[in-house]
N, C-alpha and C. Protein backbone atom coordinates (compact mmCIF):
# COMPACT_ATOMS: atom_id res chain seq x y z
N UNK A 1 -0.38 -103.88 -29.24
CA UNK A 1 -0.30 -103.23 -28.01
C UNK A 1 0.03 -101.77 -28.21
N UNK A 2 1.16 -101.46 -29.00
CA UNK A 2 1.50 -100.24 -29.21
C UNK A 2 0.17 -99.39 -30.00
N UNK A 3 -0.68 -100.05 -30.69
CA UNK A 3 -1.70 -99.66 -31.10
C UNK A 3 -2.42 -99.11 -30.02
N UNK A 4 -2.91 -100.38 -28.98
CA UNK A 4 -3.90 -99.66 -27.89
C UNK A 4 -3.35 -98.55 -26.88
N UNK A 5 -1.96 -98.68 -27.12
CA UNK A 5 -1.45 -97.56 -26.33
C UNK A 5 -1.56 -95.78 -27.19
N UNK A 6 -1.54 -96.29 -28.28
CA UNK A 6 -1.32 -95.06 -28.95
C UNK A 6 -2.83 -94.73 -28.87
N UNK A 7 -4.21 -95.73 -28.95
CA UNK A 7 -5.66 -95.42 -28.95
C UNK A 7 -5.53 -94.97 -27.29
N UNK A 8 -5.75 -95.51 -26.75
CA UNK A 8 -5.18 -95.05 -25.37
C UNK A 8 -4.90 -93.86 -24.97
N UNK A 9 -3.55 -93.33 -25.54
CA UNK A 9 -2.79 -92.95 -25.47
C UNK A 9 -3.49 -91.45 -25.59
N UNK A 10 -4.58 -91.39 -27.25
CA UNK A 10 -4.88 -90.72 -27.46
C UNK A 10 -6.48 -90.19 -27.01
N UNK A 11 -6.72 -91.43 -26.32
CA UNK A 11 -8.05 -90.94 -25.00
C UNK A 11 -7.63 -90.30 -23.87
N UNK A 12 -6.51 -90.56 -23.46
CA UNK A 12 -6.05 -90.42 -22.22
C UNK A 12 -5.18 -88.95 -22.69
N UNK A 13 -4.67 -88.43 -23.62
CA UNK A 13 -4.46 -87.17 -24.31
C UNK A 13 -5.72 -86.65 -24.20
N UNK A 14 -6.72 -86.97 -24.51
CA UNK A 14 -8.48 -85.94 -25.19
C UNK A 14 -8.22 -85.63 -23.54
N UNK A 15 -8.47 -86.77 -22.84
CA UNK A 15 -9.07 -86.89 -21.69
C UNK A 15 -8.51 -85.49 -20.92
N UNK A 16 -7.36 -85.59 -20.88
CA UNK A 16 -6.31 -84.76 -20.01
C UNK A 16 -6.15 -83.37 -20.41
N UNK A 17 -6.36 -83.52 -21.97
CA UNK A 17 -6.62 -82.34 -22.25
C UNK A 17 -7.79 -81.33 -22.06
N UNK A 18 -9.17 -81.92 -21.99
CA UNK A 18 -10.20 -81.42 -21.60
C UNK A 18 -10.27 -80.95 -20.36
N UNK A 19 -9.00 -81.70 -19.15
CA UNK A 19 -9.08 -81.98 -18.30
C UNK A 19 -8.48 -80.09 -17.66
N UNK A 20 -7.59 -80.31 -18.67
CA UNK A 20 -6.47 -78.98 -18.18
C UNK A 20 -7.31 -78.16 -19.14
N UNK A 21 -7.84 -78.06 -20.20
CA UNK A 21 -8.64 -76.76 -20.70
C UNK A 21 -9.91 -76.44 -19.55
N UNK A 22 -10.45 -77.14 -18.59
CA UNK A 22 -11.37 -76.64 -18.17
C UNK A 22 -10.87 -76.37 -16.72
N UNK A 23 -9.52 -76.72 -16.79
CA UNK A 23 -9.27 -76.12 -15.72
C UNK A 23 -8.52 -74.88 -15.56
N UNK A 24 -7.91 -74.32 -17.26
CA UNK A 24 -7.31 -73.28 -17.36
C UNK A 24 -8.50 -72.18 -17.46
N UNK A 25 -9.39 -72.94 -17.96
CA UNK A 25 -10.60 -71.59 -18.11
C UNK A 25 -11.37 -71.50 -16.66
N UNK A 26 -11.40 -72.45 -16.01
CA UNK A 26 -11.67 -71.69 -13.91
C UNK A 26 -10.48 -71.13 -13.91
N UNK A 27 -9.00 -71.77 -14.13
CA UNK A 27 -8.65 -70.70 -13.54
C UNK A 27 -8.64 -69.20 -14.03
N UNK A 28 -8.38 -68.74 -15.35
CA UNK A 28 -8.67 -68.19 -16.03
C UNK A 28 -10.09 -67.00 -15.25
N UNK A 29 -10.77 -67.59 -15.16
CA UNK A 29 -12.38 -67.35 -14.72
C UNK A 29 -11.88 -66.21 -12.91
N UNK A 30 -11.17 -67.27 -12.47
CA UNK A 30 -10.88 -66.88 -11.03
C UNK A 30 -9.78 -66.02 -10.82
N UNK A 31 -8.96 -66.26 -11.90
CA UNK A 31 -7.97 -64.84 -11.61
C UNK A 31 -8.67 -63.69 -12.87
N UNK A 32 -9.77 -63.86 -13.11
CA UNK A 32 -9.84 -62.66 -14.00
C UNK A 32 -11.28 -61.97 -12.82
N UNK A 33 -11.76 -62.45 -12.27
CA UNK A 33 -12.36 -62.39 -11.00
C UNK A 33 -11.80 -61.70 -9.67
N UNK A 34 -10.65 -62.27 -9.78
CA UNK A 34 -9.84 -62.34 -8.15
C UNK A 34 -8.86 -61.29 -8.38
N UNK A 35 -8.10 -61.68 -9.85
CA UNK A 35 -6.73 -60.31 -9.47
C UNK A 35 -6.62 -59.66 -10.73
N UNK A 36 -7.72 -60.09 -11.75
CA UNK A 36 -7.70 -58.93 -12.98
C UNK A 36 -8.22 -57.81 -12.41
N UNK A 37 -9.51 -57.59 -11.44
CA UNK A 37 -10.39 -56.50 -11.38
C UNK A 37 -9.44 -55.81 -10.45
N UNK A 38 -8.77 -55.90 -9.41
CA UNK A 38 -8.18 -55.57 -8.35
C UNK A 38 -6.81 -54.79 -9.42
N UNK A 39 -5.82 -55.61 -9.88
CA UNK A 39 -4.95 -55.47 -10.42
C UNK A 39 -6.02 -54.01 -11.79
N UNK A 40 -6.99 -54.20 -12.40
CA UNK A 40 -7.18 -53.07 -13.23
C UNK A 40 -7.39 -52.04 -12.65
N UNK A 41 -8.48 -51.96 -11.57
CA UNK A 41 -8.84 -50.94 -10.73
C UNK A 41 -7.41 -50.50 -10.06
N UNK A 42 -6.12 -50.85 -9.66
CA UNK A 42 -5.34 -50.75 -9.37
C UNK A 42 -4.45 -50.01 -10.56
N UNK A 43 -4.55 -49.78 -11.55
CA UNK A 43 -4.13 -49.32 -12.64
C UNK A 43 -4.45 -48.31 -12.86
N UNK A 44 -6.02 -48.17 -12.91
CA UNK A 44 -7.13 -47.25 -13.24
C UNK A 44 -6.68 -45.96 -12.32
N UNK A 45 -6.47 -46.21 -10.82
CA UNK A 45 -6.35 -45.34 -10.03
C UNK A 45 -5.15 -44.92 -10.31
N UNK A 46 -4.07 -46.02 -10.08
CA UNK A 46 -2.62 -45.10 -10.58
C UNK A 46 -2.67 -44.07 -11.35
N UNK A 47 -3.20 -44.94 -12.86
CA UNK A 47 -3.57 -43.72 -13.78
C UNK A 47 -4.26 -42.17 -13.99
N UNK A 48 -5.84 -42.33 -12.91
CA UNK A 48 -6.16 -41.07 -12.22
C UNK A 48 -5.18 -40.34 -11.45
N UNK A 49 -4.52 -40.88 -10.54
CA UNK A 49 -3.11 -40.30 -10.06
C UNK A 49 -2.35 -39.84 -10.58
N UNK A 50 -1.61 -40.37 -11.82
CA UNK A 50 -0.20 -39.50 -12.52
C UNK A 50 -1.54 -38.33 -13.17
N UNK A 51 -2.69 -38.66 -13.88
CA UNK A 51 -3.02 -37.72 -14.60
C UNK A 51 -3.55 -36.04 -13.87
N UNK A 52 -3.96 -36.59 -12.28
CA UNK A 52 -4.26 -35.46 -11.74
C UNK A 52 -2.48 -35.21 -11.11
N UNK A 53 -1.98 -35.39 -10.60
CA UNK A 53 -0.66 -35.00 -9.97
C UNK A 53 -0.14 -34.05 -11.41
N UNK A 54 -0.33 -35.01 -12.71
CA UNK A 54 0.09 -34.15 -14.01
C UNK A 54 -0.73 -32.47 -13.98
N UNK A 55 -2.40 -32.90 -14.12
CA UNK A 55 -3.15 -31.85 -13.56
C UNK A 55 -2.37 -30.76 -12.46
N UNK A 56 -2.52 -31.26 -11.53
CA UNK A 56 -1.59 -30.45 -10.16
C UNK A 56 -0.65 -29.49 -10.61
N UNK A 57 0.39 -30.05 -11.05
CA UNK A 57 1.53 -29.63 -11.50
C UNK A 57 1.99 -28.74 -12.35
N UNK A 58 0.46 -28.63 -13.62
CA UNK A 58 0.33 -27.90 -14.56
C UNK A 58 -0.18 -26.50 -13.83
N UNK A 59 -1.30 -26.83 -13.01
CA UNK A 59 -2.09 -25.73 -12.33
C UNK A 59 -0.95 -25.17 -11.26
N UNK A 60 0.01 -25.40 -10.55
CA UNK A 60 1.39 -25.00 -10.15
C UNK A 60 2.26 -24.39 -10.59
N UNK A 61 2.62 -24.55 -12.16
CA UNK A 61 3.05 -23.57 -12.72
C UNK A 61 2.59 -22.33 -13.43
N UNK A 62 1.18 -22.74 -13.61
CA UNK A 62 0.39 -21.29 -13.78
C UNK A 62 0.12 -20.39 -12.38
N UNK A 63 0.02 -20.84 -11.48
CA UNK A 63 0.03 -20.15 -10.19
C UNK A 63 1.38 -19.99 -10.00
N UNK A 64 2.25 -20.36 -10.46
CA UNK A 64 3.85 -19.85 -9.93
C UNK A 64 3.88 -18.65 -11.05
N UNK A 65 3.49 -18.86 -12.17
CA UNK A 65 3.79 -17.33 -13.00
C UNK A 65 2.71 -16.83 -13.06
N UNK A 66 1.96 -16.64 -12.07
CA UNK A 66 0.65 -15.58 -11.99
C UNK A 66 1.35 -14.83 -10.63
N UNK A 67 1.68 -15.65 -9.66
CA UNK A 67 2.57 -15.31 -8.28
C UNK A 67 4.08 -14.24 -9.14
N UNK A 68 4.47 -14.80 -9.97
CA UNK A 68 5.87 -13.92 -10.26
C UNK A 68 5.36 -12.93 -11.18
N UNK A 69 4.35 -12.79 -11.60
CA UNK A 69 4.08 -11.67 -12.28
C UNK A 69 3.47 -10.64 -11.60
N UNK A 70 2.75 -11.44 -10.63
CA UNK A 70 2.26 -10.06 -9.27
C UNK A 70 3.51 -9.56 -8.91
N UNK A 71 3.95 -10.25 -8.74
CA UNK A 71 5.52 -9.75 -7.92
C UNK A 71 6.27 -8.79 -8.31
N UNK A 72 6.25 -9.15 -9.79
CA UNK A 72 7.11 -8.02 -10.67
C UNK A 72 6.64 -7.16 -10.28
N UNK A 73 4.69 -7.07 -10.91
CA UNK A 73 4.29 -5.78 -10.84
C UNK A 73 4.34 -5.09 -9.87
N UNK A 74 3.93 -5.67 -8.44
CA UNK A 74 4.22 -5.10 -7.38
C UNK A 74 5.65 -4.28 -7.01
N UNK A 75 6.46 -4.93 -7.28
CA UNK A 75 8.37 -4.46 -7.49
C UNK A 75 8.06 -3.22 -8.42
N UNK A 76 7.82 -2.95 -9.42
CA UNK A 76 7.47 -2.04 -10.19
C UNK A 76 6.97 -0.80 -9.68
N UNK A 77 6.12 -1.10 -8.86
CA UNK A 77 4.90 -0.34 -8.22
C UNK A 77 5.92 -0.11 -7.08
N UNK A 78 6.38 -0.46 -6.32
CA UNK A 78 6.68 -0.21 -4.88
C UNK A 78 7.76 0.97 -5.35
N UNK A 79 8.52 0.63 -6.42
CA UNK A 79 10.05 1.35 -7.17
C UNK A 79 8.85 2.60 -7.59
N UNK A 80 8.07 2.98 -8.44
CA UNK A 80 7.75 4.11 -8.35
C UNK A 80 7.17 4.65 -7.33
N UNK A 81 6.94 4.12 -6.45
CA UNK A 81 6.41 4.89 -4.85
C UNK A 81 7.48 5.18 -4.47
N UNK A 82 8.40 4.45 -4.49
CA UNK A 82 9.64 5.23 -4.02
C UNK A 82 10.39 6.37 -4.61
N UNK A 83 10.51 6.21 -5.64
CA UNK A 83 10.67 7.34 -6.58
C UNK A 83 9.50 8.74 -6.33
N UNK A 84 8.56 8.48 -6.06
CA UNK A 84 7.67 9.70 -5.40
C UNK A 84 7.71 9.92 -4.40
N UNK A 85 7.74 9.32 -3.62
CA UNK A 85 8.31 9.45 -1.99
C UNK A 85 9.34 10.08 -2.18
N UNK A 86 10.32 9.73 -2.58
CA UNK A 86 11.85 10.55 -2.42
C UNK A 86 11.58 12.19 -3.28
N UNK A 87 10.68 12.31 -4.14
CA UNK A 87 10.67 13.48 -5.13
C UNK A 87 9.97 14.01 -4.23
N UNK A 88 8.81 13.85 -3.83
CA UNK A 88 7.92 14.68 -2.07
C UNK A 88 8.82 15.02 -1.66
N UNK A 89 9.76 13.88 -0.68
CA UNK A 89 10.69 14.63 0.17
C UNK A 89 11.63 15.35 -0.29
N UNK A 90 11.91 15.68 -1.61
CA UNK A 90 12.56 16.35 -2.11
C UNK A 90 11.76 17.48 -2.51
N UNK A 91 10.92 17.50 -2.20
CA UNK A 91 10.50 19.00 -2.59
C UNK A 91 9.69 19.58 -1.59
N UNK A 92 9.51 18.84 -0.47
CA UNK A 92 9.43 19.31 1.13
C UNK A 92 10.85 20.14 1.07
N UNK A 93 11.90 19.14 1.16
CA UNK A 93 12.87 19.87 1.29
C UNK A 93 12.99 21.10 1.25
N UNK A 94 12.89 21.45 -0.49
CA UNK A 94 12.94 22.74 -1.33
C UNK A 94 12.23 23.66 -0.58
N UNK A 95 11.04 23.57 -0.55
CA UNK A 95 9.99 24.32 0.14
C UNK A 95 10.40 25.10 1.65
N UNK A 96 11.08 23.63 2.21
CA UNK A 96 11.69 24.43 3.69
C UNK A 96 12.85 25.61 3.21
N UNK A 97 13.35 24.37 2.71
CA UNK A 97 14.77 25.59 2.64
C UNK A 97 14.32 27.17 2.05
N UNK A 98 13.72 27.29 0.84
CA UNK A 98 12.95 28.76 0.58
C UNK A 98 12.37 29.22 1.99
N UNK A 99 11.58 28.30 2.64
CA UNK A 99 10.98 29.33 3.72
C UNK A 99 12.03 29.97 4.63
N UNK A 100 12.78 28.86 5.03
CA UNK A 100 14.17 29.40 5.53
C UNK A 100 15.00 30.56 5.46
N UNK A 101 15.18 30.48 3.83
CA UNK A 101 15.97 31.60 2.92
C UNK A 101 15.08 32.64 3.62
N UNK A 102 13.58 33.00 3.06
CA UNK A 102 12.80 34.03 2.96
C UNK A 102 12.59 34.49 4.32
N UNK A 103 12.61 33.50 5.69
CA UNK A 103 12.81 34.04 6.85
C UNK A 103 13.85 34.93 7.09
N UNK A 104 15.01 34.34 6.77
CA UNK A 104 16.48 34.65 7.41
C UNK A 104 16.72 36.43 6.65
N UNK A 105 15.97 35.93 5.13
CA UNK A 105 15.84 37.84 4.12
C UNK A 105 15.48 38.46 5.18
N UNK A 106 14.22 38.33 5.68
CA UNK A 106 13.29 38.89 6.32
C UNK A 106 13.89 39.57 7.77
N UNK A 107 14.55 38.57 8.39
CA UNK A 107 15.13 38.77 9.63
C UNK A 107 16.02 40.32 9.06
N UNK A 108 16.89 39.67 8.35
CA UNK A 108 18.16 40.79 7.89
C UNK A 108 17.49 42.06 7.62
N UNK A 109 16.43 41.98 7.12
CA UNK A 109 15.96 43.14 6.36
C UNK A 109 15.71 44.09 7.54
N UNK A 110 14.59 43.23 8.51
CA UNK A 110 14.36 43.87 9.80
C UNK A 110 15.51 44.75 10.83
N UNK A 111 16.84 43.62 10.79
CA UNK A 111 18.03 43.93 11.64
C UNK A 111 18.60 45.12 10.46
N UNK A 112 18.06 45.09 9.28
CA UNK A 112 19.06 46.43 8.81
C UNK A 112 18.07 47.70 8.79
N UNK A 113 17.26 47.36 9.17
CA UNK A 113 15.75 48.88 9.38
C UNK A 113 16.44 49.11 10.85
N UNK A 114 16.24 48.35 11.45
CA UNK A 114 16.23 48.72 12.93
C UNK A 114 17.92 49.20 13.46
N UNK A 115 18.81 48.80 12.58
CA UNK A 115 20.12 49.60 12.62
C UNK A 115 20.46 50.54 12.37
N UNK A 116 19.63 50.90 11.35
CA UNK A 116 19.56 52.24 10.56
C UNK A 116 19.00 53.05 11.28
N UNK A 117 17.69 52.72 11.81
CA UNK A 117 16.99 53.22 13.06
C UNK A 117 17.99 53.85 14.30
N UNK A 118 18.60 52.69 14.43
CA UNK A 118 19.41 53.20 15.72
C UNK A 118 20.73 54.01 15.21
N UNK A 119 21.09 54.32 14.31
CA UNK A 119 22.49 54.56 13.70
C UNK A 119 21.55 56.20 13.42
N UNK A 120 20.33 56.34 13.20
CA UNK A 120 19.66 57.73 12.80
C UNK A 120 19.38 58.02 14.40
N UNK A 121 19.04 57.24 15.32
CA UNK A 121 18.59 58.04 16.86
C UNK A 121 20.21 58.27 16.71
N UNK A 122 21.11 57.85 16.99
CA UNK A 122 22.16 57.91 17.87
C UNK A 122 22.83 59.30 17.25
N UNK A 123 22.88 59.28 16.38
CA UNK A 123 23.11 60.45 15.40
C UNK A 123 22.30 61.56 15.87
N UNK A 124 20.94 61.52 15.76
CA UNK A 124 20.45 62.73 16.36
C UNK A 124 20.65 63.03 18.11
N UNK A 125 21.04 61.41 18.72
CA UNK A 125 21.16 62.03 20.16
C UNK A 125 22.27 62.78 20.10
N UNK A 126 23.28 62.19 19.06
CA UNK A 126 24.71 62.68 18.81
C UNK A 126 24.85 64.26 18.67
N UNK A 127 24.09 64.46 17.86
CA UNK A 127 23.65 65.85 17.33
C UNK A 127 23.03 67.15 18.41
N UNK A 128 22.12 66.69 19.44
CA UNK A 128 21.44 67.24 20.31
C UNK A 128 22.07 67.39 21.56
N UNK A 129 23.07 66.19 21.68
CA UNK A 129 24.01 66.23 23.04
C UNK A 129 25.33 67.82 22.33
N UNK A 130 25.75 67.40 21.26
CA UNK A 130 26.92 68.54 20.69
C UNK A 130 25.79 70.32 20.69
N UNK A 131 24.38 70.07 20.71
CA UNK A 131 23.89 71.21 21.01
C UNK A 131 23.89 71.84 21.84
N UNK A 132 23.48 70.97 22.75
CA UNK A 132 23.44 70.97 23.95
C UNK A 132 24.92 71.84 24.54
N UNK A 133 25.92 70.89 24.39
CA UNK A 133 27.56 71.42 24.85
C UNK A 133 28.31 72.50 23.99
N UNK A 134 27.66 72.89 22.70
CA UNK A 134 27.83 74.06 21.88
C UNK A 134 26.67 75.04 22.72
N UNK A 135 26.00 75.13 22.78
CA UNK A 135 25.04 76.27 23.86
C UNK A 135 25.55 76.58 25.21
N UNK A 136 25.94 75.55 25.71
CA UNK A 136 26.57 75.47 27.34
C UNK A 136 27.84 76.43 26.70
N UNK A 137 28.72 76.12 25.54
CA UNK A 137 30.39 76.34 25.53
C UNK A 137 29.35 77.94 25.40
N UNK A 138 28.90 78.36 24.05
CA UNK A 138 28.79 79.80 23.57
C UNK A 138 28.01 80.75 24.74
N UNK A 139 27.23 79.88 25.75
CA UNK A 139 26.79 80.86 26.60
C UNK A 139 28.10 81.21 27.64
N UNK A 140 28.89 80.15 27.73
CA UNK A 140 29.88 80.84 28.37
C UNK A 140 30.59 81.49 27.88
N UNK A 141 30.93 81.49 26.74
CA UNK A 141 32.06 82.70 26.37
C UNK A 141 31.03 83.98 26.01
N UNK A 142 29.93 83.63 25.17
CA UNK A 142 29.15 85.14 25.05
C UNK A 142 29.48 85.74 26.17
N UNK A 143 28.72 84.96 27.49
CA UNK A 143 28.80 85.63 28.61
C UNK A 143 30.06 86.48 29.63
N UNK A 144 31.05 85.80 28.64
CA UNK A 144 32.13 86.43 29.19
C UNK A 144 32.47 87.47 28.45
N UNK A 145 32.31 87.48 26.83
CA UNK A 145 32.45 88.52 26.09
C UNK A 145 31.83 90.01 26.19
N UNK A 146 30.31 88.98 26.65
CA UNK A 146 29.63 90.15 27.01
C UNK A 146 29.16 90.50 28.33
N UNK A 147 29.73 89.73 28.90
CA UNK A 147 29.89 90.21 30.67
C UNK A 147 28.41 90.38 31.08
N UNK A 148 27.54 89.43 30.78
CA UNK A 148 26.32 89.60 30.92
C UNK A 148 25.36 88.45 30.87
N UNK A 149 24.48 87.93 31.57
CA UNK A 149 23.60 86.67 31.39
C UNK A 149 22.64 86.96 30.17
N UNK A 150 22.74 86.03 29.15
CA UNK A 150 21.43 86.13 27.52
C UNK A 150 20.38 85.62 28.94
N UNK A 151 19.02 85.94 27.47
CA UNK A 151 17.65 85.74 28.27
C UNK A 151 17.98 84.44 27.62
N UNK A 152 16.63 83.21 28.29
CA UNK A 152 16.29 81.90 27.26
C UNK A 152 16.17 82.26 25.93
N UNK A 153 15.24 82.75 25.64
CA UNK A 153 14.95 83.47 23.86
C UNK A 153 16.37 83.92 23.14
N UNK A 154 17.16 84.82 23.88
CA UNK A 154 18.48 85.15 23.24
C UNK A 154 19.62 84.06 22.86
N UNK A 155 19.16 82.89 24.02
CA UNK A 155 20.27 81.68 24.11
C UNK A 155 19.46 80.84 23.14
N UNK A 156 18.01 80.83 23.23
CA UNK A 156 18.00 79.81 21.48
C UNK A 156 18.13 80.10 20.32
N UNK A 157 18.20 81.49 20.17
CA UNK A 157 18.27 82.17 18.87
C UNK A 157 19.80 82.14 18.79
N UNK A 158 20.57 82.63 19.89
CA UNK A 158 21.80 82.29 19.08
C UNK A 158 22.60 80.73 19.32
N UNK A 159 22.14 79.63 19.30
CA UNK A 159 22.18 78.45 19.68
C UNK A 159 21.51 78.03 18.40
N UNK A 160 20.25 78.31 17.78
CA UNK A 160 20.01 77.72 16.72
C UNK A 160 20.79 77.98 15.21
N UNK A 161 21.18 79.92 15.29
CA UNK A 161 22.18 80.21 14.30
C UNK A 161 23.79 79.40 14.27
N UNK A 162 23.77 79.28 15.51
CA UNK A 162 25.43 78.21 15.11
C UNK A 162 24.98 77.49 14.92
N UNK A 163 24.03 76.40 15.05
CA UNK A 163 23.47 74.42 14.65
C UNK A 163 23.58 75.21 13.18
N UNK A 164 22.82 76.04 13.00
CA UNK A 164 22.56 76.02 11.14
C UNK A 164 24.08 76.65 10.68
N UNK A 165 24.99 77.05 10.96
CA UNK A 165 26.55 77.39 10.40
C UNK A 165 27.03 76.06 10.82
N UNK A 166 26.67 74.83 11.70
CA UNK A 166 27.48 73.88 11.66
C UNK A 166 26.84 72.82 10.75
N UNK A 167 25.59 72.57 10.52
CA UNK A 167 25.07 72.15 9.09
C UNK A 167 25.14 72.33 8.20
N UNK A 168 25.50 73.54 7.83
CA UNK A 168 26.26 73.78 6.63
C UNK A 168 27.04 73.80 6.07
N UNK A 169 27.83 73.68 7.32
CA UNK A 169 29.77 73.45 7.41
C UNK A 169 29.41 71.71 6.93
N UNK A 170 28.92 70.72 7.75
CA UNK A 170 28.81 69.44 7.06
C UNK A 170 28.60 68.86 6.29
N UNK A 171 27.54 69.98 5.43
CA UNK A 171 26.71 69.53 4.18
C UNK A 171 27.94 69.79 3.40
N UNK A 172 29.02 70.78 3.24
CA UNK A 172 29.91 71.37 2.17
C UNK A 172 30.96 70.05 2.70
N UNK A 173 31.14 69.80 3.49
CA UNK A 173 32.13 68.52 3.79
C UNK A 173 31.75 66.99 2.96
C-alpha cells in the first residue's frame, strides 16, 4: 500500500506539479502582460522625469549665472555712468562758477571805469564850479581895486592866469 501511495503519490506530485507550473507560467504570462508593461512604462517615465527635471535644473543654473553675470556687468556699467555723470556735473559746475567769476571781473571792472569816470567828471565839475567862484571872487575885488567893470575878454584872461597859478600850486603839492 505504502508502495501505491508513494506510486501515487508520485503521479499525483507530476500531476500537481504540471498543474502549478502551467499555472505559474499564465500567471507569469498575465502579470507580465497586465502589470510588468504598466509597472515598466511606469518606470520608464519616472525615469524621463528625474532625467529631464535633472536636465531642467542644470539649464537653471546656467541661466542663474548667465542672469548674475549680466547683473554684475550691468552694476559695473551703471557705477561708471555714475562716475561720469557726477564728473559732467562736476565740470558743469566748474564751467559755471568761471563764468560767474569772469562775469562778476567784468562787472567790477566796469563799476571801477565808470567810478573813475565819475570821480574825473566830479573833479572837473569840482574844478569849473571853484572857477567859476574864483572869477566871481577876483572880479569883485579887481573891481574894487580898480574901481572899474573888466570887459568879458579882460575877465577870461585874467581868470585863466589864476586857474594856471592854481595848477601849479597843485602840481608842486
Amino acid at each position: 500500500m505504502f508502495s501505491n501511495l508513494i506510486v501515487g503519490a508520485s503521479e499525483a506530485y507530476l500531476g500537481d506539479s504540471l498543474f502549478v507550473l502551467v499555472v505559474f507560467i499564465i500567471l507569469v504570462a498575465l502579470v507580465g502582460k497586465f502589470a510588468f508593461g504598466p509597472v515598466s512604462k511606469m518606470m520608464q517615465d519616472r525615469s524621463d522625469k528625474i532625467t529631464n527635471d535633472l536636465d531642467n535644473a542644470a539649464q537653471s543654473r546656467e541661466d542663474a549665472a548667465k542672469l548674475a553675470a549680466q547683473r554684475a556687468t550691468e552694476l559695473k556699467n551703471s557705477k561708471s555712468e555714475a562716475v561720469e555723470i557726477v564728473n559732467t556735473a562736476k565740470q558743469n559746475g566748474e564751467k559755471q562758477r568761471e563764468g560767474m567769476v569772469t562775469l562778476a571781473q567784468e562787472e567790477v571792472q566796469t563799476l571801477k571805469q565808470n567810478a573813475k569816470k565819475d570821480i574825473e567828471q566830479s573833479r572837473l565839475d569840482a574844478l569849473n564850479s571853484a572857477r567859476d567862484d574864483v572869477a566871481q571872487l577876483s572880479i569883485e575885488i579887481a573891481s574894487k581895486l580898480i574901481k572899474k567893470e573888466l570887459s568879458v575878454t579882460d575877465q577870461k584872461s585874467l581868470i585863466n592866469s589864476y586857474i594856471e597859478g592854481l595848477d601849479k600850486q597843485n602840481e608842486i603839492r
